[in-house]
C-alpha atoms as a PDB file:
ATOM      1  CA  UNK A   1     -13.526  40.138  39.154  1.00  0.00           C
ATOM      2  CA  UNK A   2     -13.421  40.984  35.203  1.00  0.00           C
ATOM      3  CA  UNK A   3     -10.534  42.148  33.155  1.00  0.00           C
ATOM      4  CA  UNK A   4     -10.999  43.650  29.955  1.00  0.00           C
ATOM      5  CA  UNK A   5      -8.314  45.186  27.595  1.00  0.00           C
ATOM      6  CA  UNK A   6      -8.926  47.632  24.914  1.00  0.00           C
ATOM      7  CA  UNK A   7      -5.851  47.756  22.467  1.00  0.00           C
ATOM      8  CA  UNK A   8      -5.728  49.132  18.720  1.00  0.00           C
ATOM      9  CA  UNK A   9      -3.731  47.100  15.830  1.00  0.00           C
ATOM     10  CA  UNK A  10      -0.358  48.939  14.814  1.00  0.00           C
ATOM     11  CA  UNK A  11       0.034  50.300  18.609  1.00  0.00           C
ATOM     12  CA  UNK A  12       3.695  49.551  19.957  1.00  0.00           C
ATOM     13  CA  UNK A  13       1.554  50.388  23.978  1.00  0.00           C
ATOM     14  CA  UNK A  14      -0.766  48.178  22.976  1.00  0.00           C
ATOM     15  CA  UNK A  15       1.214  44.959  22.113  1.00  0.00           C
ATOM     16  CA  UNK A  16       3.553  45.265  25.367  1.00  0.00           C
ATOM     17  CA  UNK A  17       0.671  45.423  27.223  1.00  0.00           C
ATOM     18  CA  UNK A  18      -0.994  42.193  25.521  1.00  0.00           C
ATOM     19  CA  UNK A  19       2.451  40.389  26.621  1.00  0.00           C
ATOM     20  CA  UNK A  20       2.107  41.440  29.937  1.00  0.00           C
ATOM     21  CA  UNK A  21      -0.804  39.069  29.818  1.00  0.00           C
ATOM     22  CA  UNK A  22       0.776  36.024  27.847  1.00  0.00           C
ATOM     23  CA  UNK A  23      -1.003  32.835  29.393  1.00  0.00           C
ATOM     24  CA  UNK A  24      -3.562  34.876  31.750  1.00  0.00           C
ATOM     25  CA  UNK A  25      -7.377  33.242  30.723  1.00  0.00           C
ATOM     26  CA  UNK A  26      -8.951  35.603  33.259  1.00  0.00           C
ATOM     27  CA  UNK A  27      -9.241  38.677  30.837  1.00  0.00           C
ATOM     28  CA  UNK A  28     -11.187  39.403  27.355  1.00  0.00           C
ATOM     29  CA  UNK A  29      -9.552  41.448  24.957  1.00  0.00           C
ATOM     30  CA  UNK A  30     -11.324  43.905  22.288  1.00  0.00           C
ATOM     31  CA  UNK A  31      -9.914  46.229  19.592  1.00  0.00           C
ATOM     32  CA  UNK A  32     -10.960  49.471  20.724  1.00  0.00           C
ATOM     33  CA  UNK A  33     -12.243  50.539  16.959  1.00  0.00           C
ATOM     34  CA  UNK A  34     -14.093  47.244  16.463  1.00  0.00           C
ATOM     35  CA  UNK A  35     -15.952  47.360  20.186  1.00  0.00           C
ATOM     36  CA  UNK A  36     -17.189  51.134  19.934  1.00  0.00           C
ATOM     37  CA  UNK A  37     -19.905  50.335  22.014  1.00  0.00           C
ATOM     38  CA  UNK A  38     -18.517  48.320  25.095  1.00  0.00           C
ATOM     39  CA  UNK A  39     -15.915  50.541  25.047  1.00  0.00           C
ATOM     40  CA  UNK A  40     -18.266  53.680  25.372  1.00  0.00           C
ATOM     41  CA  UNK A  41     -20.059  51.548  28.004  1.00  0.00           C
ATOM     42  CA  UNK A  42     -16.997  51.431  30.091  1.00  0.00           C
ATOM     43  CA  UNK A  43     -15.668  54.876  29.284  1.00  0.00           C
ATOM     44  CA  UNK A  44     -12.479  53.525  27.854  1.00  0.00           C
ATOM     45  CA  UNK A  45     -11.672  56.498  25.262  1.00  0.00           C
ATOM     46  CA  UNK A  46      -7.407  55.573  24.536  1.00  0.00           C
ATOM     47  CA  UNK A  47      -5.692  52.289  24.380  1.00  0.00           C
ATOM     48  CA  UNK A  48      -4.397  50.432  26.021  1.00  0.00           C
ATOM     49  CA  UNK A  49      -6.738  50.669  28.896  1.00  0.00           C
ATOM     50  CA  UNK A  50      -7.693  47.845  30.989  1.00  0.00           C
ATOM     51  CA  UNK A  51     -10.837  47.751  32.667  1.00  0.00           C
ATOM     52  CA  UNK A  52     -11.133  45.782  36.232  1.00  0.00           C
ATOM     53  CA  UNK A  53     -15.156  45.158  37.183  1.00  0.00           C
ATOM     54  CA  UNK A  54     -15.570  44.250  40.640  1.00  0.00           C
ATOM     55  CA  UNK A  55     -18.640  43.835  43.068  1.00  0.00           C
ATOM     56  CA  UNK A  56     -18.497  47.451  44.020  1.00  0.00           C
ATOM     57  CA  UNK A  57     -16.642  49.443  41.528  1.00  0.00           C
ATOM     58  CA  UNK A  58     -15.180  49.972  37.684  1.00  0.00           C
ATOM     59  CA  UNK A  59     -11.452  50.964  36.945  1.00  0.00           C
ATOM     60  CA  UNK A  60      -9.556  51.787  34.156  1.00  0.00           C
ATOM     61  CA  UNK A  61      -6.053  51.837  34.218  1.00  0.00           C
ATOM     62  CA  UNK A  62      -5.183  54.015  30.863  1.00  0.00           C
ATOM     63  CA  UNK A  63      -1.158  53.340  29.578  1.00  0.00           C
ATOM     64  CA  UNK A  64       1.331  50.949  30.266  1.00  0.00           C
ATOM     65  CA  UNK A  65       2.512  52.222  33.231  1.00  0.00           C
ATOM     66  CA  UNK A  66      -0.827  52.552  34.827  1.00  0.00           C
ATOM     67  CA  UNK A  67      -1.152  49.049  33.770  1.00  0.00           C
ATOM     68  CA  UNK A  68       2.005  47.339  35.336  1.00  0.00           C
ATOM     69  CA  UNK A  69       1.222  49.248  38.625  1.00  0.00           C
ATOM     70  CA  UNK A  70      -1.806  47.376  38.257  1.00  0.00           C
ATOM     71  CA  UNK A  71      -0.408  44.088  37.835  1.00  0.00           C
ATOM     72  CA  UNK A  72       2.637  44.763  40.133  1.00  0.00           C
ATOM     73  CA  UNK A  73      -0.147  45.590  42.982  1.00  0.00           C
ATOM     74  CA  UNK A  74      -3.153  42.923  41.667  1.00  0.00           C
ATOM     75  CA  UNK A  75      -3.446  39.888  44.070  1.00  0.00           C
ATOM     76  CA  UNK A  76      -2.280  36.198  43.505  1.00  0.00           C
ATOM     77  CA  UNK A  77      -5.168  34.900  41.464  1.00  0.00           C
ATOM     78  CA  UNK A  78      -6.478  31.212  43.201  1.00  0.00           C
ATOM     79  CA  UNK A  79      -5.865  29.021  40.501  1.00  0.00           C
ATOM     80  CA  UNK A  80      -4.879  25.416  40.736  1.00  0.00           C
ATOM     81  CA  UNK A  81      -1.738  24.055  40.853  1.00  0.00           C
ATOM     82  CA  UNK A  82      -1.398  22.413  37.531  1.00  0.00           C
ATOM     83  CA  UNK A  83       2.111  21.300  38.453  1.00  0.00           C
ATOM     84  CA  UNK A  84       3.866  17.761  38.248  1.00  0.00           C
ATOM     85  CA  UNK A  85       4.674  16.184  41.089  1.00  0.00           C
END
């Protein structure tokens, strides 16, 4: 599966939304003014939108809220423990 989030500098949305991801490596983030063209690729036309690519299908989740339902709803991602024993 692959995340992408379009944000724009100087948007309040944009930066929660960029710490809702603090520490995640499993998503690529673009400016939405400097990517023009991915960004028309994936229809994302407002920030913050993320963009989940999967086997089958494309979504865009378009605001924050949209965004945490998202999250609140996304799967435990299999990554390994990197704990101390």
């Amino acid at each position: 599966m692959k995340k992408t989030l379009f944000v724009l500098k100087n948007c309040d949305s944009c930066d929660v939304v960029k710490s809702l991801f603090n520490n995640r490596h499993d998503l690529a983030i673009y400016d939405l003014t400097e990517a023009k063209d991915l960004a028309q690729k994936l229809n994302v036309t407002a920030a913050p939108t993320l963009v989940v690519e999967d086997w089958e299908s494309v979504t865009n989740y378009v605001g924050i809220e949209k965004i945490k339902e998202y999250l609140s709803d996304e799967p435990t991602p299999n990554y390994p423990c990197v704990c101390s024993e």
